[in-house]
Protein backbone atom coordinates (compact mmCIF):
# COMPACT_ATOMS: atom_id res chain seq x y z
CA UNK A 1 -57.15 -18.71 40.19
CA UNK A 2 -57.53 -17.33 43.93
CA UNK A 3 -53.82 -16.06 43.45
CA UNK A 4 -50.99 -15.91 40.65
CA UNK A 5 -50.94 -16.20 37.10
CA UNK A 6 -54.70 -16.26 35.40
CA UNK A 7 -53.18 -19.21 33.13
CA UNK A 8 -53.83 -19.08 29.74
CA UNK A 9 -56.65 -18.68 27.12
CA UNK A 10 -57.62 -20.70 24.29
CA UNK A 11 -58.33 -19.71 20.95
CA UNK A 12 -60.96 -21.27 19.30
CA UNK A 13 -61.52 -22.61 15.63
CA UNK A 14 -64.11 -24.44 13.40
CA UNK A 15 -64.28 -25.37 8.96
CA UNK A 16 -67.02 -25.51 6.45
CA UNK A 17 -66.43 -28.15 3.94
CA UNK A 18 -68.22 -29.04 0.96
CA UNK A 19 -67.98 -32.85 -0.35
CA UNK A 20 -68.98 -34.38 -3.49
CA UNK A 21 -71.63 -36.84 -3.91
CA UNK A 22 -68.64 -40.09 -4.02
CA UNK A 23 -67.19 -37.98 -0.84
CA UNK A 24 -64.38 -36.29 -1.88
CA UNK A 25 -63.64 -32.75 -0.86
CA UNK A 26 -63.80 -30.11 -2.95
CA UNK A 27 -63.12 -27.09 -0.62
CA UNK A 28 -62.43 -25.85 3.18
CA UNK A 29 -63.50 -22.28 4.85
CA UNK A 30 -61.68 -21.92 7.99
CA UNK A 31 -62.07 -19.80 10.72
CA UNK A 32 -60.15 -18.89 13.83
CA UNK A 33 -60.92 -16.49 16.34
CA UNK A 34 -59.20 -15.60 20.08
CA UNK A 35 -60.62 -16.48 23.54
CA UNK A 36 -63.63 -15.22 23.61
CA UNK A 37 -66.64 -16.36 26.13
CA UNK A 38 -69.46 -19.15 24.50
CA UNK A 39 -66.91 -18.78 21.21
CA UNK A 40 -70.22 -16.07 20.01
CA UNK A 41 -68.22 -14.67 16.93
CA UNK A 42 -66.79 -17.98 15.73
CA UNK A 43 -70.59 -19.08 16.25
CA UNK A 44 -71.74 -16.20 14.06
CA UNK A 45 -69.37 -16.77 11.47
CA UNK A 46 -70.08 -20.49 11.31
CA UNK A 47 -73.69 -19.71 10.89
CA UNK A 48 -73.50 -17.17 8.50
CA UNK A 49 -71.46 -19.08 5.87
CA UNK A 50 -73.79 -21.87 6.29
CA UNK A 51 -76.43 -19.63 5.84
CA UNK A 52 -75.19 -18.59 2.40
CA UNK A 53 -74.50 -21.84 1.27
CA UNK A 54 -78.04 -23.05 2.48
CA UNK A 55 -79.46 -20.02 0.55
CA UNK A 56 -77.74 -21.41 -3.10
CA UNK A 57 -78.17 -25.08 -2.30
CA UNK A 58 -81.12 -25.94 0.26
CA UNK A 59 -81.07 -29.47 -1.30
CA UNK A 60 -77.61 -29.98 0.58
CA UNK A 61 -76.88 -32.19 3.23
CA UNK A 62 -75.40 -31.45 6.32
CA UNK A 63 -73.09 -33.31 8.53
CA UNK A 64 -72.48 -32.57 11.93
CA UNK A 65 -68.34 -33.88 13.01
CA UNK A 66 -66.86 -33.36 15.89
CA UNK A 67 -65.57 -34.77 19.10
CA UNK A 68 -67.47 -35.93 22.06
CA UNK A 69 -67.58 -32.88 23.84
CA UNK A 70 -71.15 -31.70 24.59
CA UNK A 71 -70.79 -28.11 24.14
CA UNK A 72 -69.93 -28.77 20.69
CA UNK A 73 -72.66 -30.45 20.18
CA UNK A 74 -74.95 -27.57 21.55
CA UNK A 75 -72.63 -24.81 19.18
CA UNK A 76 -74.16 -26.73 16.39
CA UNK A 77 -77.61 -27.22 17.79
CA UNK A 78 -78.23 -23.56 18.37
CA UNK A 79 -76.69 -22.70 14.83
CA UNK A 80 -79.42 -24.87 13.33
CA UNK A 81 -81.90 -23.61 15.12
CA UNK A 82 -81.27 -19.84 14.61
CA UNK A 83 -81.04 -20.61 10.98
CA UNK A 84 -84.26 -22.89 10.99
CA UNK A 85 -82.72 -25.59 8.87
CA UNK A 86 -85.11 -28.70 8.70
CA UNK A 87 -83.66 -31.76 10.94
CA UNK A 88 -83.77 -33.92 8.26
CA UNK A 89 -81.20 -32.95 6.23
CA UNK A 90 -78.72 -33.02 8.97
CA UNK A 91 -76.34 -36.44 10.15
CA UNK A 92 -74.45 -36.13 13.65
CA UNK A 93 -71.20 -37.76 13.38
CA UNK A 94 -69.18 -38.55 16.30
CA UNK A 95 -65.23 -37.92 14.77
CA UNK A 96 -63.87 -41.84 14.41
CA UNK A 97 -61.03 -41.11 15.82
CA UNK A 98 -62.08 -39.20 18.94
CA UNK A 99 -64.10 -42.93 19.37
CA UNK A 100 -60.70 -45.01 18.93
CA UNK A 101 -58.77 -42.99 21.37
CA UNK A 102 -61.77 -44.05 24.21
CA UNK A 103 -61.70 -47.46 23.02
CA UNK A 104 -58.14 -47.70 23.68
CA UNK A 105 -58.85 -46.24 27.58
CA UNK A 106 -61.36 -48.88 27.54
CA UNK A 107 -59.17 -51.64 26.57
CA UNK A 108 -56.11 -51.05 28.34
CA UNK A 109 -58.32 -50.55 31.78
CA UNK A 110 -59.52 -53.95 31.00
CA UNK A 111 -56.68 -56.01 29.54
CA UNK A 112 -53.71 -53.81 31.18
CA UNK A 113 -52.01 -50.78 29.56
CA UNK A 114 -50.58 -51.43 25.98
CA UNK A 115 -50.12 -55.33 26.93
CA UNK A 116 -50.47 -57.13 23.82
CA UNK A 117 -53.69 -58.19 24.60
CA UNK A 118 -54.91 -54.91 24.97
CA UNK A 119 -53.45 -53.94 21.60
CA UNK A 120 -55.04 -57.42 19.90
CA UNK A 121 -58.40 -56.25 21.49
CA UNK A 122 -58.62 -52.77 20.33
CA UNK A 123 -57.68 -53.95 16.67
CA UNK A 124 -60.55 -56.38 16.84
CA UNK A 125 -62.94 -53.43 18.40
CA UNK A 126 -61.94 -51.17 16.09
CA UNK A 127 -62.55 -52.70 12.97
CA UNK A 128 -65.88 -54.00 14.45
CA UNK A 129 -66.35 -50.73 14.99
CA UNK A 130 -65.78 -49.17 11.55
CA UNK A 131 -66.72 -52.04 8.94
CA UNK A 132 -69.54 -53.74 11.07
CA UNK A 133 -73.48 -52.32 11.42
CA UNK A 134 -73.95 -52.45 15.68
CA UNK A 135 -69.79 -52.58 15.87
CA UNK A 136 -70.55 -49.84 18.94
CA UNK A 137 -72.82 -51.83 20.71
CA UNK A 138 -70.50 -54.87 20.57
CA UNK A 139 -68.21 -52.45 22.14
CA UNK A 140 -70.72 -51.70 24.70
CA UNK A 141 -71.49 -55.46 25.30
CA UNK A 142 -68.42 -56.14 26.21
CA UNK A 143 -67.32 -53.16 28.66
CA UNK A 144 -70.17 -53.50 30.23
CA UNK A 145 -68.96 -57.15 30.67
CA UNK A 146 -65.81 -56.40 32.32
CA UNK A 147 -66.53 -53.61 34.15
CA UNK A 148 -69.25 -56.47 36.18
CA UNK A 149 -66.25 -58.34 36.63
CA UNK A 150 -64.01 -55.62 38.47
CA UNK A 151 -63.97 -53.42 41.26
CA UNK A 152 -62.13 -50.12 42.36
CA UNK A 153 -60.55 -47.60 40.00
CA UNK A 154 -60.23 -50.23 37.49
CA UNK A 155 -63.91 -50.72 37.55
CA UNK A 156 -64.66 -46.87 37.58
CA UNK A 157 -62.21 -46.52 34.11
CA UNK A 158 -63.94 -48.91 32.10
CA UNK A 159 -67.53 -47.22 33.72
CA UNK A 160 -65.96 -43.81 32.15
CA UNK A 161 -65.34 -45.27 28.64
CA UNK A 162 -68.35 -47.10 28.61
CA UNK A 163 -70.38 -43.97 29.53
CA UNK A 164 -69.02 -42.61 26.62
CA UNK A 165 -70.12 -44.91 24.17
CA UNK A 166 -73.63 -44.75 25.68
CA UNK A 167 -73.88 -41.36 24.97
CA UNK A 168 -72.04 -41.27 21.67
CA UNK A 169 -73.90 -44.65 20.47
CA UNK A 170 -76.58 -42.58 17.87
CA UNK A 171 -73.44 -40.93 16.41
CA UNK A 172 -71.59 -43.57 16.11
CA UNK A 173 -73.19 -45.62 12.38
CA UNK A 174 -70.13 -45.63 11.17
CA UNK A 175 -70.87 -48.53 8.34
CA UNK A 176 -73.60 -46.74 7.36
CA UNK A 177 -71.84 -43.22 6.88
CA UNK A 178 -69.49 -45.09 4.80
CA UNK A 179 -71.85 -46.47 2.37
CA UNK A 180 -73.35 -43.06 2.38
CA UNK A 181 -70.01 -41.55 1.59
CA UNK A 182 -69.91 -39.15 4.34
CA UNK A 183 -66.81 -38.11 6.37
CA UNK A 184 -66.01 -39.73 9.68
CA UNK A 185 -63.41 -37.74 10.88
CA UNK A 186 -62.72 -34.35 11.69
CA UNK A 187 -58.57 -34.54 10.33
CA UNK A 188 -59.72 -31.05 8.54
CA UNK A 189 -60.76 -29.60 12.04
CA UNK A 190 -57.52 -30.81 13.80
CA UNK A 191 -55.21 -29.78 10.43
CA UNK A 192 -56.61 -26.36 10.85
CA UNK A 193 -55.74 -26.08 14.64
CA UNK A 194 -52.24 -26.94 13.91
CA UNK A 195 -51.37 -24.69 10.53
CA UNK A 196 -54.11 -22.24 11.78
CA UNK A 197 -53.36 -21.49 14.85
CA UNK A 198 -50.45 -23.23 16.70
CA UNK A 199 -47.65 -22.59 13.90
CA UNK A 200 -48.21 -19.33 13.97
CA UNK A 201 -49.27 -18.62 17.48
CA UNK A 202 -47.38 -21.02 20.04
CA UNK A 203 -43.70 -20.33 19.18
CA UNK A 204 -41.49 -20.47 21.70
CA UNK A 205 -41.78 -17.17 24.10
CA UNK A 206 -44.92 -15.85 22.24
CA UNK A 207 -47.54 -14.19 24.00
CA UNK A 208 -50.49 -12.24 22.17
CA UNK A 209 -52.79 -9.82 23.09
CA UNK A 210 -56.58 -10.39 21.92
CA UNK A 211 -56.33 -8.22 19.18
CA UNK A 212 -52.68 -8.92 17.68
CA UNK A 213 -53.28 -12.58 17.34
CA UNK A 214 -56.89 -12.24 16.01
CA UNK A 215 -54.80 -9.42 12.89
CA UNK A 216 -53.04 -12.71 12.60
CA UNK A 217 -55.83 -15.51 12.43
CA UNK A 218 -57.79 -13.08 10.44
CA UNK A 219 -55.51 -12.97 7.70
CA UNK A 220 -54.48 -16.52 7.97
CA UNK A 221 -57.94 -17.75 7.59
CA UNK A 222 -58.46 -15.85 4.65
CA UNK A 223 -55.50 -17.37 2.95
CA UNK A 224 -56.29 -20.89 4.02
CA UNK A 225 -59.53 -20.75 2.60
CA UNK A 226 -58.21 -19.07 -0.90
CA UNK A 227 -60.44 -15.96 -0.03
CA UNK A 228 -57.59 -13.42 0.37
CA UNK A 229 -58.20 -11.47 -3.13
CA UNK A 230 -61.89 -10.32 -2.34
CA UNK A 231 -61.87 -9.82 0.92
CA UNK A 232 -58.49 -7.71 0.81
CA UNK A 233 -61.29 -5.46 -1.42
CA UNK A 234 -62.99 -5.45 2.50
CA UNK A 235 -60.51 -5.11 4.59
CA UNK A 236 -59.06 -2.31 2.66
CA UNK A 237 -62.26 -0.39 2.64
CA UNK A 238 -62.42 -0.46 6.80
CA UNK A 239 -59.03 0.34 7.48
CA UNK A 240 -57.42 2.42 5.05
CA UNK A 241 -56.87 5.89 5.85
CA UNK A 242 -55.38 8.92 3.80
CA UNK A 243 -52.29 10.37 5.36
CA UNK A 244 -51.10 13.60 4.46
CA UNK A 245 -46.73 13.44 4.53
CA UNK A 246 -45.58 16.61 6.74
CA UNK A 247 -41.98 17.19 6.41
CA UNK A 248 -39.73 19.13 8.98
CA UNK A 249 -38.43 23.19 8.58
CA UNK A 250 -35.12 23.01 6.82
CA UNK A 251 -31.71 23.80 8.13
CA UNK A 252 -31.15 27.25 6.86
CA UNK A 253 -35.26 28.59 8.52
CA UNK A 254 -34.41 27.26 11.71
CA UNK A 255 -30.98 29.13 11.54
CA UNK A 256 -32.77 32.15 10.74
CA UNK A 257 -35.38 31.73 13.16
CA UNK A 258 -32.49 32.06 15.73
CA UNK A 259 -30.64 34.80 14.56
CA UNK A 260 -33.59 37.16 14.82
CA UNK A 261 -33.99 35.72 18.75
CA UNK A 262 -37.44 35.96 18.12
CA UNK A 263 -39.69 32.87 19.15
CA UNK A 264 -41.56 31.20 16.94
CA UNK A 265 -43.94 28.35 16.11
CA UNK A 266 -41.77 25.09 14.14
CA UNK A 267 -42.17 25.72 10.35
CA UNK A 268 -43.89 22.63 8.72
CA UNK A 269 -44.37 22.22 4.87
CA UNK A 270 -47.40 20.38 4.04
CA UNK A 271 -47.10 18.29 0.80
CA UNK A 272 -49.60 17.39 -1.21
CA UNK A 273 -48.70 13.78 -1.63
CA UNK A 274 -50.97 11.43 -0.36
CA UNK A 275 -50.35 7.59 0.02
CA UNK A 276 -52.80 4.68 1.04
CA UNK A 277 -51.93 3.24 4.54
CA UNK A 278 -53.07 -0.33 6.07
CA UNK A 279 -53.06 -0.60 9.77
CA UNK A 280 -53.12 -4.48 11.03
CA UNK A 281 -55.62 -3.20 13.97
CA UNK A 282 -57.89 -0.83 13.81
């Protein structure tokens, strides 16, 4: 901003989930990391877990969910790339719900907002959409329909929506991921947002510095994803430090240091107990 407050900054999160071959999940790794510009350590970290999985299991399959959002799409990209992972064993999935949610822009810009017909529509679309092979270019077919048949903003909301299908349309098989029993949707992604981060973090009056709240998503993350016993091992091994316990002159020396009116340095007694101390920051 030219003037006042900078506003605020976003932390940023992502999860690497493993699935069984009938599509059930067997286990999460979450991450979380503060603002931070092009999200480079949250990158990293994505990359080198997949890395490590790649390097027990290269005959796993990898599926690519997440919103619409281009840059997402590029995080992903690049992580591939840097890692030199062959393109096919990957699937780019456009998150199901993320898909709905434009649908429903799409139909109430059409049919008017949350009429009945609007809502009777996007039921119909949506189930085309999920259950039925070339359910997103029905959706297409028929935005592209309306938005013909309209002019002014009206015209330019159903454009938006249908824009976004366009571009989403080689991500969008859901029937197909189905049979395949891959995920559609990213509900692990937006659960991990909410216990992750926003529990913890977004309490009313809270503010955090960069390096308080990323103590806090550090630790959290490790929890979430069952990790916390080996890498406390870790974390211990960075941060702790030996402190040596000094204790003050007693009563009766500094008495006696002011009897004889001479000056002296503060008598310290320097035990040789020694305890283990764990800073949250370094």
């Amino acid at each position: 901003h030219a003037s006042g407050p900078a506003g605020r900054h976003e932390a940023a999160w992502g999860t690497v989930s493993l699935y069984d071959a009938e599509g059930e999940r067997l286990q999460t790794i979450r991450y979380a990391r503060m603002s931070e510009s092009k999200k480079v350590t949250l990158q990293a970290q994505l990359q080198g877990e997949i890395e490590a999985l790649y390097a027990l299991r290269p005959d796993l399959r990898r599926v690519h969910l997440a919103d619409g959002a281009e840059t997402n799409w590029e995080r992903l990209a690049e992580i591939e790339t840097a890692l030199g992972l062959p393109p096919e064993g990957r699937v780019k999935i456009v998150d199901f719900y993320h898909g709905c949610d434009h649908l429903k822009n799409g139909c109430d810009a059409i049919w008017g907002e949350s009429t009945p017909r609007s809502q009777a529509e996007f039921l119909r679309l949506k189930t085309f959409l999920k259950e039925e092979d070339g359910g997103a270019d029905r959706i297409i077919r028929t935005f592209k329909h309306h938005a013909s048949q309209t002019i002014g903003n009206r015209q330019q909301r159903i454009q938006a929506e249908l824009t976004y299908f366009r571009n989403q349309r080689p991500r969008m098989n859901y029937p197909e991921y189905l049979r395949q029993h891959l995920p559609i949707a990213s509900g692990v992604v937006e659960a991990a947002c909410k216990t992750l981060v926003t529990q913890r973090l977004k309490c009313s009056g809270m503010a955090w510095t960069v390096a308080g709240g990323q103590a806090i998503l550090t630790f959290r993350s490790l929890i979430q994803s069952e990790r916390w016993s080996p890498a406390w091992n870790l974390l211990a091994a960075d941060f702790r430090q030996t402190i040596t316990i000094v204790k003050p002159a007693s009563a009766m020396q500094f008495q006696n240091s002011l009897a004889t009116r001479v000056i002296v340095q503060p008598v310290t007694q320097h035990e040789a107990d020694v305890y283990q101390a764990l800073p949250l920051a370094a």
